[in-house]
Protein backbone atom coordinates (compact mmCIF):
# COMPACT_ATOMS: atom_id res chain seq x y z
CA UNK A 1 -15.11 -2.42 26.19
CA UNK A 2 -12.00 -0.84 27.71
CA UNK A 3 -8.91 -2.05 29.67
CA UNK A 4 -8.64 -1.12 33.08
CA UNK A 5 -5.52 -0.13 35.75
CA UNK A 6 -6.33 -1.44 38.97
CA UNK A 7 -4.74 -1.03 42.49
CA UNK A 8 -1.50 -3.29 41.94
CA UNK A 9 -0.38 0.50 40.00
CA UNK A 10 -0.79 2.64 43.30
CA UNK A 11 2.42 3.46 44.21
CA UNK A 12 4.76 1.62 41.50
CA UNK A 13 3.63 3.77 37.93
CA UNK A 14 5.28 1.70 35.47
CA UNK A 15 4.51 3.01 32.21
CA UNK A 16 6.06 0.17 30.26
CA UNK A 17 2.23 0.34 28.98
CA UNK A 18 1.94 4.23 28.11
CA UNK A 19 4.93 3.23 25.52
CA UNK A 20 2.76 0.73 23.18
CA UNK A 21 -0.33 2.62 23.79
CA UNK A 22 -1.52 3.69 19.97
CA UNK A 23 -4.20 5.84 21.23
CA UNK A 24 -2.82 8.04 24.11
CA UNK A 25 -5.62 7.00 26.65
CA UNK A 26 -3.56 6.91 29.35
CA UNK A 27 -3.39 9.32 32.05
CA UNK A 28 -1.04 10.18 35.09
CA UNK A 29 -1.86 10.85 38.41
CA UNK A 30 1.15 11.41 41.38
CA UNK A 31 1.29 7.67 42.06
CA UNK A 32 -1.32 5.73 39.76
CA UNK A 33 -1.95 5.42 35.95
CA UNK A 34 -6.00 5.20 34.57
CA UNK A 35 -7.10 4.53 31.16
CA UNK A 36 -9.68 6.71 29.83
CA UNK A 37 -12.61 4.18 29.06
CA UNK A 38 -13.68 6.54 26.23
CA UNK A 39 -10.70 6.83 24.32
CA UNK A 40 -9.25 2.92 24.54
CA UNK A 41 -10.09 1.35 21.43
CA UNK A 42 -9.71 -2.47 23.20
CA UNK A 43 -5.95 -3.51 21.30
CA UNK A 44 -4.96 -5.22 24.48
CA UNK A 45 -1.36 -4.44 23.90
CA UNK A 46 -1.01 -2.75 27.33
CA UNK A 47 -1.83 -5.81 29.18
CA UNK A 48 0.99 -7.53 28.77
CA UNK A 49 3.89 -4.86 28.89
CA UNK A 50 2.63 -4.24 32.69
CA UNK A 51 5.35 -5.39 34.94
CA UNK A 52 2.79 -4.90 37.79
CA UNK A 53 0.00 -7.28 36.14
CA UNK A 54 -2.19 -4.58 37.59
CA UNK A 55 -4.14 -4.01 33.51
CA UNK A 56 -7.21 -5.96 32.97
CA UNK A 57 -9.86 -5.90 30.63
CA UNK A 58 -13.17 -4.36 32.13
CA UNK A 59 -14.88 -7.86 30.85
CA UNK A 60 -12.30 -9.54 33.33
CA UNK A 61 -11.85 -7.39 36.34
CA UNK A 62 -11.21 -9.54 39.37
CA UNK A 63 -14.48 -8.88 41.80
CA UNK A 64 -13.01 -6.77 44.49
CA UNK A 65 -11.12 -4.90 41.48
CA UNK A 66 -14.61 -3.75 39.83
CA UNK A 67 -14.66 -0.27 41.65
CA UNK A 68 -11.47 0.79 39.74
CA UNK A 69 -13.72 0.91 36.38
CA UNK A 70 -15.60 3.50 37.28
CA UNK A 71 -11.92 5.03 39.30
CA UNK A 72 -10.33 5.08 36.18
CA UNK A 73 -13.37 7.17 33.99
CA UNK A 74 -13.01 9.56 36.76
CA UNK A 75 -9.21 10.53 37.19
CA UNK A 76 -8.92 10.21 33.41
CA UNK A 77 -10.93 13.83 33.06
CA UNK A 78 -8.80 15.32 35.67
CA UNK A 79 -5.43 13.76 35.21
CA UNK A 80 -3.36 14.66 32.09
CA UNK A 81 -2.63 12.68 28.93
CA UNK A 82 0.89 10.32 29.30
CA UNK A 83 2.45 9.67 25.83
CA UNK A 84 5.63 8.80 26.53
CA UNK A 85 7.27 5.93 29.24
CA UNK A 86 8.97 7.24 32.21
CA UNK A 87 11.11 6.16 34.85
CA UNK A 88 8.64 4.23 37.43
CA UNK A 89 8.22 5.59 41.10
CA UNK A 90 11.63 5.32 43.75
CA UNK A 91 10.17 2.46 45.60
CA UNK A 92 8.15 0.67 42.68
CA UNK A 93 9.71 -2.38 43.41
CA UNK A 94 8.99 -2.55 47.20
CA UNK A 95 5.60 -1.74 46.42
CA UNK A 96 4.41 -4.00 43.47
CA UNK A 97 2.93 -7.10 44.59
CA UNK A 98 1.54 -5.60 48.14
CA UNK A 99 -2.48 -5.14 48.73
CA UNK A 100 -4.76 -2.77 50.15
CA UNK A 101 -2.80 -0.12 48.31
CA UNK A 102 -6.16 1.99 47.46
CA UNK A 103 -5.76 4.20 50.42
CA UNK A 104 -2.30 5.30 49.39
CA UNK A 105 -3.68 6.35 45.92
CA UNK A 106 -3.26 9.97 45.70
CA UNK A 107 -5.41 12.27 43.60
């Protein structure tokens, strides 16, 4: 199984979950994180740290959040590896709890 970013990410990019991460699976678009399905080795430790509640685990995907499993195997072989936390987007804040967000993700 494999924890999953879903669209409550687009346009906020906290990485308060890249930071306790003890795998490096996560990877960094312009305006989204994705977890790389392959590499996450199921610790659940990202969860939690996500100010954005937007991590779930792919067993427990809300329904109309199920697309963003297969979203976040794809961008994770383009996008590159984040290691590291960094400071989350200018308007994060304004941004975190609003929906329909998908069509602002940017690849």
């Amino acid at each position: 199984m494999t924890y999953v970013v879903t669209e409550n990410c687009i346009r906020c990019k906290y990485t308060d979950c890249v930071e306790v991460c003890p795998v490096d699976c996560f990877h960094e678009g312009p305006n989204f994180l994705v977890i790389d399905p392959v590499e996450c080795i199921d610790c659940s430790l990202c969860a939690p740290e996500c100010p954005a509640d937007a991590i779930y685990a792919a067993d427990e995907l809300p329904p109309d959040q199920a697309h963003f499993l297969d979203l976040n195997a794809e961008l994770a072989q383009v996008w590159p590896v984040i290691a590291e936390a960094r400071l989350p987007l200018g308007e994060a804040d304004l941004w975190v709890d609003r929906g329909e967000k998908l069509q602002y993700l940017e690849r």
